[in-house]
Protein backbone atom coordinates (compact mmCIF):
# COMPACT_ATOMS: atom_id res chain seq x y z
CA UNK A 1 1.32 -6.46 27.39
CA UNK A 2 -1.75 -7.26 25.20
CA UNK A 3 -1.99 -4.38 22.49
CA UNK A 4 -5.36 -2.27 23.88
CA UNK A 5 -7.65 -1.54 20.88
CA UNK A 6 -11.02 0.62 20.62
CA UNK A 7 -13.53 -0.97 18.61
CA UNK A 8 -15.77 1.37 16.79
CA UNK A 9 -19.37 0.95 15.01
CA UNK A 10 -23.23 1.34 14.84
CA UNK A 11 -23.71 -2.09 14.30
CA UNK A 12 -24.10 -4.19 17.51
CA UNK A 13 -23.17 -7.27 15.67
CA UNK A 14 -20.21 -5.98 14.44
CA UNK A 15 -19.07 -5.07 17.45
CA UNK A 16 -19.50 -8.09 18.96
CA UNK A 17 -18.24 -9.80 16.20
CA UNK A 18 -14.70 -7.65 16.12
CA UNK A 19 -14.71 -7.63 19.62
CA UNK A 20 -14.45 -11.60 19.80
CA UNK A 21 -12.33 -11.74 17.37
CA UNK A 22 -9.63 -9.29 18.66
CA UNK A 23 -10.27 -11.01 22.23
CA UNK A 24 -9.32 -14.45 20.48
CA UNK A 25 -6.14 -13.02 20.35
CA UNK A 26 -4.10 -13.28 23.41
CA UNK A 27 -1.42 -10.34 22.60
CA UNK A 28 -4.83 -7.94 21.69
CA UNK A 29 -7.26 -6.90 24.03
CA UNK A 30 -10.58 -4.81 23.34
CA UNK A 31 -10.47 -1.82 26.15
CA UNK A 32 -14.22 -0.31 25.20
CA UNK A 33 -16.22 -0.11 22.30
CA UNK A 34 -17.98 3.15 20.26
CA UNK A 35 -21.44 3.56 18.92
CA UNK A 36 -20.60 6.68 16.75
CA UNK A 37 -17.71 8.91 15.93
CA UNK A 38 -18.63 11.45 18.60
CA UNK A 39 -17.78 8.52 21.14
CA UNK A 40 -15.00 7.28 19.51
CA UNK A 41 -13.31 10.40 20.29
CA UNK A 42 -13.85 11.33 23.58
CA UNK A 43 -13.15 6.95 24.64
CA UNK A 44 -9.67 7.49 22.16
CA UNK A 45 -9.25 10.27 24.49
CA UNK A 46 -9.77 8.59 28.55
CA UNK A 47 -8.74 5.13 27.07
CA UNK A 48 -5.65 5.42 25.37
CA UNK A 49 -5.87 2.93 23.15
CA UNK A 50 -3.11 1.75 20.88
CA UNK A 51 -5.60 0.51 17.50
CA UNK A 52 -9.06 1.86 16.94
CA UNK A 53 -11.07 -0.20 14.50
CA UNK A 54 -13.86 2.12 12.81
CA UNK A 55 -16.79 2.27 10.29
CA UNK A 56 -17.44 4.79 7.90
CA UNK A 57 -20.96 5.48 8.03
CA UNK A 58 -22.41 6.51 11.81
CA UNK A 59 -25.27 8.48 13.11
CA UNK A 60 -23.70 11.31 15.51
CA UNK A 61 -20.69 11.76 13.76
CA UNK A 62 -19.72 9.50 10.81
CA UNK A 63 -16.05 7.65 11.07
CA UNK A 64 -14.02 10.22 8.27
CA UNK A 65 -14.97 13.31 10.94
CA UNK A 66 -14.15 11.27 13.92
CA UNK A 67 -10.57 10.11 12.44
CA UNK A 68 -9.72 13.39 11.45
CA UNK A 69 -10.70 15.01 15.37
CA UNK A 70 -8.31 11.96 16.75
CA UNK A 71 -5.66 12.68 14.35
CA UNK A 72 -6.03 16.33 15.42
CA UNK A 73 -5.87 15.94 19.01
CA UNK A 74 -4.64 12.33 20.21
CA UNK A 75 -3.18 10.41 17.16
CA UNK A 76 -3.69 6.78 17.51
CA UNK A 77 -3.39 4.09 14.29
CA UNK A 78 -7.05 3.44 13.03
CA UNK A 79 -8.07 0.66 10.59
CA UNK A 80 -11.15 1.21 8.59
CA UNK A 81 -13.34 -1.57 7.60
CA UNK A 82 -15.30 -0.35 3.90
CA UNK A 83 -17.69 -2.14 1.98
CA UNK A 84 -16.67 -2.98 -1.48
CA UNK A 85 -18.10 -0.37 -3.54
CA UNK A 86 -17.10 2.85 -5.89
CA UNK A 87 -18.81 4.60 -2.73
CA UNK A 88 -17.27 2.88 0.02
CA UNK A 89 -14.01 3.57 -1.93
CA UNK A 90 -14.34 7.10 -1.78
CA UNK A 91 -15.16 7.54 1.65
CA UNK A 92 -11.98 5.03 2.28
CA UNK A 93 -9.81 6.94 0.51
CA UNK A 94 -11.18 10.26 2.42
CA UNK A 95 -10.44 8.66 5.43
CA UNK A 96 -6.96 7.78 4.53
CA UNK A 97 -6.81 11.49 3.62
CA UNK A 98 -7.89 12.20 7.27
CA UNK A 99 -5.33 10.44 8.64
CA UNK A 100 -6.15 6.72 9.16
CA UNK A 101 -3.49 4.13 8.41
CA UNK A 102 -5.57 0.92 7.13
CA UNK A 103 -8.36 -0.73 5.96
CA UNK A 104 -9.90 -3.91 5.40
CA UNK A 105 -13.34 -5.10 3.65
CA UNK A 106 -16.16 -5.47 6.57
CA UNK A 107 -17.41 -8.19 4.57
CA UNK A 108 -15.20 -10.86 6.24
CA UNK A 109 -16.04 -12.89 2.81
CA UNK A 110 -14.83 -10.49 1.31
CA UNK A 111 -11.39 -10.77 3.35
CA UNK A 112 -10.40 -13.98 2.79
CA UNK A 113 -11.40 -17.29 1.82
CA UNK A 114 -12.40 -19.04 5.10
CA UNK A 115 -13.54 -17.76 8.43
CA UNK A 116 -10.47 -18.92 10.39
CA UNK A 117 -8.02 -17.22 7.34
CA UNK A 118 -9.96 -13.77 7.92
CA UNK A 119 -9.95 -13.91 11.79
CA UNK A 120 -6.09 -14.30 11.34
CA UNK A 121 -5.54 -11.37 8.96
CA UNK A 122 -7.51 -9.43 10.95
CA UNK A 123 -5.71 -9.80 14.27
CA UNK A 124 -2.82 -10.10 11.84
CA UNK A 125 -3.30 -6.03 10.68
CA UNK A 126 -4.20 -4.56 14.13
CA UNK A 127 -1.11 -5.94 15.74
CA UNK A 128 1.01 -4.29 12.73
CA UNK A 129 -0.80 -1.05 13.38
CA UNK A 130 -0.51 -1.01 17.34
CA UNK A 131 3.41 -1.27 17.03
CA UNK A 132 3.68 2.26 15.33
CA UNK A 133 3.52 5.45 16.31
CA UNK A 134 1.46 7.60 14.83
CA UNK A 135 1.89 11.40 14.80
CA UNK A 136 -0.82 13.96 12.72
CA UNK A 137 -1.17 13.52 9.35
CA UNK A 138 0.96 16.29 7.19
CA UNK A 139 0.76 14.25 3.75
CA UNK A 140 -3.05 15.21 2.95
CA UNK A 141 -4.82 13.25 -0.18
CA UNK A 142 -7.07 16.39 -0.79
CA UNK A 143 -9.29 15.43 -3.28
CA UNK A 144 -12.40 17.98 -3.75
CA UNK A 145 -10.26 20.91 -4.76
CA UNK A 146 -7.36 20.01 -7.30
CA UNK A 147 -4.09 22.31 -7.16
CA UNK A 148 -3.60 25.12 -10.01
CA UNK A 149 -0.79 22.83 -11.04
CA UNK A 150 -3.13 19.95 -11.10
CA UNK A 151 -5.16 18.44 -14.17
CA UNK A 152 -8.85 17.27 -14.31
CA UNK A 153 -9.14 14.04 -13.55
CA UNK A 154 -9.43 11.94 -17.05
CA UNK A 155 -10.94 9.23 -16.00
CA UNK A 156 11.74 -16.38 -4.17
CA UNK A 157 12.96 -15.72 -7.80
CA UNK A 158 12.45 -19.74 -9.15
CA UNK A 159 8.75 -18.84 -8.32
CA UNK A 160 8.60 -16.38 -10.53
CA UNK A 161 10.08 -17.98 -13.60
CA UNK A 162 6.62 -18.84 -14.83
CA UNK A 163 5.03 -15.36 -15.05
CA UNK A 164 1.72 -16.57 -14.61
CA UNK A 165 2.18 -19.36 -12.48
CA UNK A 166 4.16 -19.06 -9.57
CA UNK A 167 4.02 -21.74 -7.69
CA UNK A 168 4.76 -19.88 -4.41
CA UNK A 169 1.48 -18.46 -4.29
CA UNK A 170 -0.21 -21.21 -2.77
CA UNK A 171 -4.50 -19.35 -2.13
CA UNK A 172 -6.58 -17.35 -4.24
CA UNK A 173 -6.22 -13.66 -1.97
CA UNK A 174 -7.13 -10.10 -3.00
CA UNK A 175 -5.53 -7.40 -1.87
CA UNK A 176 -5.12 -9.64 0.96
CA UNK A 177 -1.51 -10.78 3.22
CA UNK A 178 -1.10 -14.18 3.90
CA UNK A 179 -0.79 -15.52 7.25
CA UNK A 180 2.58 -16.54 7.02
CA UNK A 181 3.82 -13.45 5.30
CA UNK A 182 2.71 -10.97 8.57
CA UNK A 183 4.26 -12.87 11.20
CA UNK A 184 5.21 -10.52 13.80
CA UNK A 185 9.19 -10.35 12.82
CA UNK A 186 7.94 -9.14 9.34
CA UNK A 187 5.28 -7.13 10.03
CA UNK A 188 6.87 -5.16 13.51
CA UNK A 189 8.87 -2.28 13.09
CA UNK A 190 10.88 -3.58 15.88
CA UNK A 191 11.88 -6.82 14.25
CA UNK A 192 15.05 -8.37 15.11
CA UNK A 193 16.57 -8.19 11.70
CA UNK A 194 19.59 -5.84 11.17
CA UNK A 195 19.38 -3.88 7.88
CA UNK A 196 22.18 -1.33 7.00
CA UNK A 197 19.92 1.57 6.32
CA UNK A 198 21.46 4.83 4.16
CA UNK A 199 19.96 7.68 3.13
CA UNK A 200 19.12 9.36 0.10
CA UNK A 201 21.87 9.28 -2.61
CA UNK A 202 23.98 12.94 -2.62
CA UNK A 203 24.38 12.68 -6.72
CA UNK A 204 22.68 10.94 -9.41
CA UNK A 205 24.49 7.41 -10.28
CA UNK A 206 24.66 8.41 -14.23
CA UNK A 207 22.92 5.37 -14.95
CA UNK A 208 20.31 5.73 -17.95
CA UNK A 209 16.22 4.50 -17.69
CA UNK A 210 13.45 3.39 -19.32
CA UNK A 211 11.36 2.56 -16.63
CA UNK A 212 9.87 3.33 -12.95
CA UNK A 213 8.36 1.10 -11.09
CA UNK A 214 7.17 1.44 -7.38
CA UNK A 215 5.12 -1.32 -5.41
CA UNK A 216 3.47 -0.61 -2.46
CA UNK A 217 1.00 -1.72 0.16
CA UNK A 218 -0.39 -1.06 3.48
CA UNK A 219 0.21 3.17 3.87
CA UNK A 220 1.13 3.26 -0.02
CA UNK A 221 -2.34 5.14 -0.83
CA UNK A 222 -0.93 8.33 1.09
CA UNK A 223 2.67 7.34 0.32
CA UNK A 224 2.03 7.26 -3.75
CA UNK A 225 0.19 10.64 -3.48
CA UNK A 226 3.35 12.33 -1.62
CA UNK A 227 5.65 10.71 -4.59
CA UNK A 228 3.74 11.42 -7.24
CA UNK A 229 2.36 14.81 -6.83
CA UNK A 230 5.97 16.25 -6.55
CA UNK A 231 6.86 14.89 -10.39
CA UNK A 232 6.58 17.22 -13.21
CA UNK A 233 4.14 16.70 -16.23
CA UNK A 234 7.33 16.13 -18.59
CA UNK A 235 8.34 13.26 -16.12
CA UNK A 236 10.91 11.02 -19.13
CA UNK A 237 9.53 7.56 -18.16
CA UNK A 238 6.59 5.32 -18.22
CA UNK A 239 5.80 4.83 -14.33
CA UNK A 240 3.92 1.24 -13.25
CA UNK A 241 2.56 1.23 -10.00
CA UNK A 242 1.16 -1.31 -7.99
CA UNK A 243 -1.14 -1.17 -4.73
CA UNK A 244 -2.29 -4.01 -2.86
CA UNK A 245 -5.89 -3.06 -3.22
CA UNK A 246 -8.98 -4.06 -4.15
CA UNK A 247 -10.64 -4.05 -7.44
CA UNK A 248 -13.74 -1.75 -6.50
CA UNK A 249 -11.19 0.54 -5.23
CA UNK A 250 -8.53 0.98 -8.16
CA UNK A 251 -10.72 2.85 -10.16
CA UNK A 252 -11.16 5.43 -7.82
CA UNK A 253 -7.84 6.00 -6.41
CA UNK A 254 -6.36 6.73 -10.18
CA UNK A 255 -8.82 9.18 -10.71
CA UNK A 256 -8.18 11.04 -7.59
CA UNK A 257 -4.21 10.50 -8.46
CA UNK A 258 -4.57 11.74 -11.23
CA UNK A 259 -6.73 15.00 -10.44
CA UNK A 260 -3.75 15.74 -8.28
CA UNK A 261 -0.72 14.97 -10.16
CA UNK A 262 1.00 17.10 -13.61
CA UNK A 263 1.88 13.40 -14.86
CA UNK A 264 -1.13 11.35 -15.94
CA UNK A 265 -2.42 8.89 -14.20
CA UNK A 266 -5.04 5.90 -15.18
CA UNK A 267 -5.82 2.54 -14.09
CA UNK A 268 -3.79 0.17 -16.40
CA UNK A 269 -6.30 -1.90 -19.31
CA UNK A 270 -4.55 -4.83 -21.30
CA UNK A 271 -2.74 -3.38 -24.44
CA UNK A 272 -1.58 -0.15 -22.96
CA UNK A 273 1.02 1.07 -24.91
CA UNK A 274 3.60 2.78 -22.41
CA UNK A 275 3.95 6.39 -22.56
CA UNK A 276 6.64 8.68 -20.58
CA UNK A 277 5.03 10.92 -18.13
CA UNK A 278 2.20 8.62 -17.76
CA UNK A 279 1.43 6.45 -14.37
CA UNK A 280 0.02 3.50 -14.87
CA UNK A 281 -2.26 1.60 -11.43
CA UNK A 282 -2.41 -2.02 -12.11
CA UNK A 283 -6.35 -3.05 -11.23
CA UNK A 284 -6.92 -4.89 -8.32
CA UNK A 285 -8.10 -8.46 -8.47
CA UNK A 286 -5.89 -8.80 -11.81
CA UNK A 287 -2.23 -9.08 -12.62
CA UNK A 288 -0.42 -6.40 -14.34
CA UNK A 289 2.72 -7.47 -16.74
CA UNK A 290 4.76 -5.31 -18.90
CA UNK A 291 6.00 -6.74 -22.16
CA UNK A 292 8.47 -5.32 -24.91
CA UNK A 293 8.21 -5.14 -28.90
CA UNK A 294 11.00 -3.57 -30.27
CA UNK A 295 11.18 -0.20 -28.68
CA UNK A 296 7.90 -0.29 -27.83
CA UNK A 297 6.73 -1.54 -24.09
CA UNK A 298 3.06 -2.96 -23.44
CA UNK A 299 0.87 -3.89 -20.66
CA UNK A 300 -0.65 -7.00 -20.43
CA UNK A 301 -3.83 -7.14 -17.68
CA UNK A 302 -4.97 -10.96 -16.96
CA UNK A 303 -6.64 -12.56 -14.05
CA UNK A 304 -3.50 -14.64 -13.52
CA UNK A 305 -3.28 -17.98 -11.54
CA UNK A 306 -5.74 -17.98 -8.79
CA UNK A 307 -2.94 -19.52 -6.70
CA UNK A 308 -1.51 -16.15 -6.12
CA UNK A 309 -1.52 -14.51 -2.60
CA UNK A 310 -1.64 -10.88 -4.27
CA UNK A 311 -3.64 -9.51 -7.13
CA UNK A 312 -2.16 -7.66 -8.15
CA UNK A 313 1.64 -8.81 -7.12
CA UNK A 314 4.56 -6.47 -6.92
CA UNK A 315 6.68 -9.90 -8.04
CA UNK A 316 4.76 -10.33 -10.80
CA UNK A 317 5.22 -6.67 -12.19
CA UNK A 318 8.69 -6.58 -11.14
CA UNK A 319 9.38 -10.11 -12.69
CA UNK A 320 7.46 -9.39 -16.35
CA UNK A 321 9.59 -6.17 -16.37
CA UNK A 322 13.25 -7.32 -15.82
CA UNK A 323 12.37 -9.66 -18.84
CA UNK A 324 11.17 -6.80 -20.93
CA UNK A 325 13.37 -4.19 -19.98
CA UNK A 326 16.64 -5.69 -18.13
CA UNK A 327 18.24 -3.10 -16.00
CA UNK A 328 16.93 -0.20 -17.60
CA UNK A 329 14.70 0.29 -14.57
CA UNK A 330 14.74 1.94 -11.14
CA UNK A 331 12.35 0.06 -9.06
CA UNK A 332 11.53 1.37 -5.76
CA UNK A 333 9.59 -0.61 -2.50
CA UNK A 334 7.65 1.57 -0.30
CA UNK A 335 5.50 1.20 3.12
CA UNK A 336 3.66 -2.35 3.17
CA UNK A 337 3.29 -5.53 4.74
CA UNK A 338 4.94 -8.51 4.28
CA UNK A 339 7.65 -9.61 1.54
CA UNK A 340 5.38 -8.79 -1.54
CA UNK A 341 8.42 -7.46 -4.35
CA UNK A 342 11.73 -9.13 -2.78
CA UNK A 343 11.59 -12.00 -5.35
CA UNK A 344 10.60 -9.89 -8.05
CA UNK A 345 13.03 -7.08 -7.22
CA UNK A 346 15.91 -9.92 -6.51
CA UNK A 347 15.24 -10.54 -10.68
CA UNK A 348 15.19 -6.98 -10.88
CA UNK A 349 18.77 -6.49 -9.26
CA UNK A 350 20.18 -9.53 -11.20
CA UNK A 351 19.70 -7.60 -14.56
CA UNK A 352 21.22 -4.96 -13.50
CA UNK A 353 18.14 -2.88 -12.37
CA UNK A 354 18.45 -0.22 -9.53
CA UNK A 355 16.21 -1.14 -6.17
CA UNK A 356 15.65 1.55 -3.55
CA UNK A 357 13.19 0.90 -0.26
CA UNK A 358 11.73 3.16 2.16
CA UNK A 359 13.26 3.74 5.55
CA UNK A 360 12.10 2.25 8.45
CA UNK A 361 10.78 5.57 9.95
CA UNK A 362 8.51 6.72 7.62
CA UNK A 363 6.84 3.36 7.03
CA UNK A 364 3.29 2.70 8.45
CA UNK A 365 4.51 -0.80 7.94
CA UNK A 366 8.09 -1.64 7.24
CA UNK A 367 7.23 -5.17 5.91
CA UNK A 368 8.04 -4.88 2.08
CA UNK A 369 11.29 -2.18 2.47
CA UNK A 370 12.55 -4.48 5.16
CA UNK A 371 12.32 -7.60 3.24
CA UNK A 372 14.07 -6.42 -0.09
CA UNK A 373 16.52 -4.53 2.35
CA UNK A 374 17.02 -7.08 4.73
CA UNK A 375 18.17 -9.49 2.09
CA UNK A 376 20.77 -6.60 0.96
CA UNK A 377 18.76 -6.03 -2.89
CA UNK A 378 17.88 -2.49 -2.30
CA UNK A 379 21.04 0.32 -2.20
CA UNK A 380 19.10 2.51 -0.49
CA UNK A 381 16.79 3.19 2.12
CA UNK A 382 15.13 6.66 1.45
CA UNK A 383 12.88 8.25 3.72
CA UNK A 384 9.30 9.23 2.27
CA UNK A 385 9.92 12.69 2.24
CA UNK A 386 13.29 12.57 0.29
CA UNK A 387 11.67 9.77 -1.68
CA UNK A 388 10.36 12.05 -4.88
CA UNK A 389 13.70 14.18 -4.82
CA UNK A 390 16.07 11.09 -5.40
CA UNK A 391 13.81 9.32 -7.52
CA UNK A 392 13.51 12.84 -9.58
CA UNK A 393 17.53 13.24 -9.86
CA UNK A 394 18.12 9.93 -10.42
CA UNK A 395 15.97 9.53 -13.30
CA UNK A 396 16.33 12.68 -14.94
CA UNK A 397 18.21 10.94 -17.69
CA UNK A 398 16.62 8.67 -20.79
């Protein structure tokens, strides 16, 4: 059966235009369609739908309200389409907060680099979103009020020999999957692909690190915040994290990171010097590498090749780092879709580096865990709510 979705704006166009799209689709199918939030809601209610696509900014009720009363009542997966601005961040990030699982640029220029390429991604996300269940949001990315115990905010491995240039990347993308990467046995939960899973380690292995890294994507905004907020402000180890996102948002989200977190957290600039305790976001749009100088490790921020499907890419990090740091490094895969980090953390595992994924349950998307699990490089497959805890304990030594 086609996957029933609820398509939700002010705009008339827009509708229309979603609506075709989604119809193009034969396993999707557009059940009704929502002027405000205050519709949305009572339609998410009588029509059941399995995906709700939904703008921000609505007369009646604006989208943030109307995701948090369907998260409250009727939890369905909702994808938000944002414009590309330090506003339309914000409000993104508020409505991940609320409860919504996704979101996409509603520029579709903004999306991808042809019409037919953003018309696939699109259909692409929704079907990934319409095979989980949702339940109401407990993780909350509170951002107006920080915590006591928070600070103010201060403001395939051959392709990845060439750090710069891999030549799997084969289309200038940002923050963007490729077709091929969310076919439906990657992207589904359900996928036909048997991975041993195991849970959290009981003990710590003993092993000594210099480095975290964690690379995430679709759900990673909300799955980064659960991490992160549970480490301590002496935290021994330089953390680099990288989001599939864009660059207007990056900015944001490590300021609102780090008005939550003890640890510090800022968007990486070229010629950080890495500091333990201190998170560093690699900016969207750009590539994030870490190099090493005697004891000393240092971020490099470049544009990259603009033949690469991610910017920033989890293999690039990963890659740069088990050159600069061997297998002093735990390097963990969380919630995301597609196979963004299995090269790079295959490179990782080969020098001796430690690779954990999340578990299939707690992903929004088990794309990214499932690929570096699948192709038995990760030792463990933690769920998000153990995640911090194992990460914490086995860490705790230099």
């Amino acid at each position: 059966m086609a996957i029933k979705v609820l398509v939700v704006d002010d705009s008339s166009f827009f509708r229309r235009r979603v609506s075709e799209i989604v119809n193009q689709d034969p396993e999707l199918e557009v059940v009704g369609v929502a002027v405000n939030g205050e519709e949305a809601v009572k339609m998410a209610a009588t029509l059941n739908p399995q995906v709700i696509t939904m703008d921000i900014e609505m007369p009646v009720m604006d989208g943030i309200s109307a995701v948090r009363a369907i998260m409250a009542s009727n939890p369905i997966p909702i994808l938000m389409f944002s414009s590309l601005t330090h506003d339309g961040a914000k409000s993104t990030l508020d409505a991940l907060e609320a409860g919504a699982l996704d979101f996409l640029p509603k520029r579709f220029e903004d999306i991808a680099t042809n019409k037919d390429e953003a018309i696939s991604l699109l259909q692409q996300r929704i079907k990934a979103l319409g095979r989980r269940r949702v339940y109401r949001p407990i993780t909350r990315m509170t951002s107006s009020t920080p915590t006591a115990t928070a600070r103010t905010p201060s403001v395939a491995a051959s392709s990845l020999r060439s750090q710069t240039q891999p030549s799997s990347f084969t289309r200038p993308l940002t923050s963007k999957t490729s077709v091929s990467e969310t076919s439906d046995r990657q992207v589904s939960a359900s996928a036909n692909v048997v991975v041993q899973q195991s849970s959290a380690p009981s003990r710590a292995s003993g092993k000594s690190y210099k480095l975290l890294l964690i690379g995430t994507s679709t759900g990673g905004p909300v799955a980064l915040q659960k991490v992160l907020t549970q480490f301590p402000d002496n935290y021994p180890h330089p953390i680099l994290l990288i989001q599939h996102m864009p660059a207007a948002f990056t900015p944001a989200f490590a300021a609102r990171l780090d008005s939550l977190c003890k640890i510090s957290v800022k968007e990486a600039v070229n010629g950080d010097v890495l500091k333990p305790g201190c998170a560093y976001l690699a900016p969207g749009g750009m590539q994030m590498l870490v190099e090493k100088s005697g004891m000393t490790g240092r971020l490099k921020v470049m544009a990259g090749n603009s033949d690469m499907n991610y910017k920033p890419s989890v293999d690039i990090t990963f890659a740069s780092a088990s050159k600069a740091y061997g297998g002093d490094i735990l390097a963990v895969v969380l919630t995301g879709m597609g196979a963004d980090g299995r090269e790079g953390a295959r490179m990782l595992k080969t020098a001796g580096a430690n690779i954990w994924a999340q578990d299939e349950a707690s992903c929004v998307v088990y794309g990214m865990p499932q690929a570096v699990a699948a192709a038995g490089i990760s030792s463990h497959s933690i769920s998000l709510d153990n995640m911090a805890e194992a990460i914490l304990k086995e860490t705790a030594r230099g």
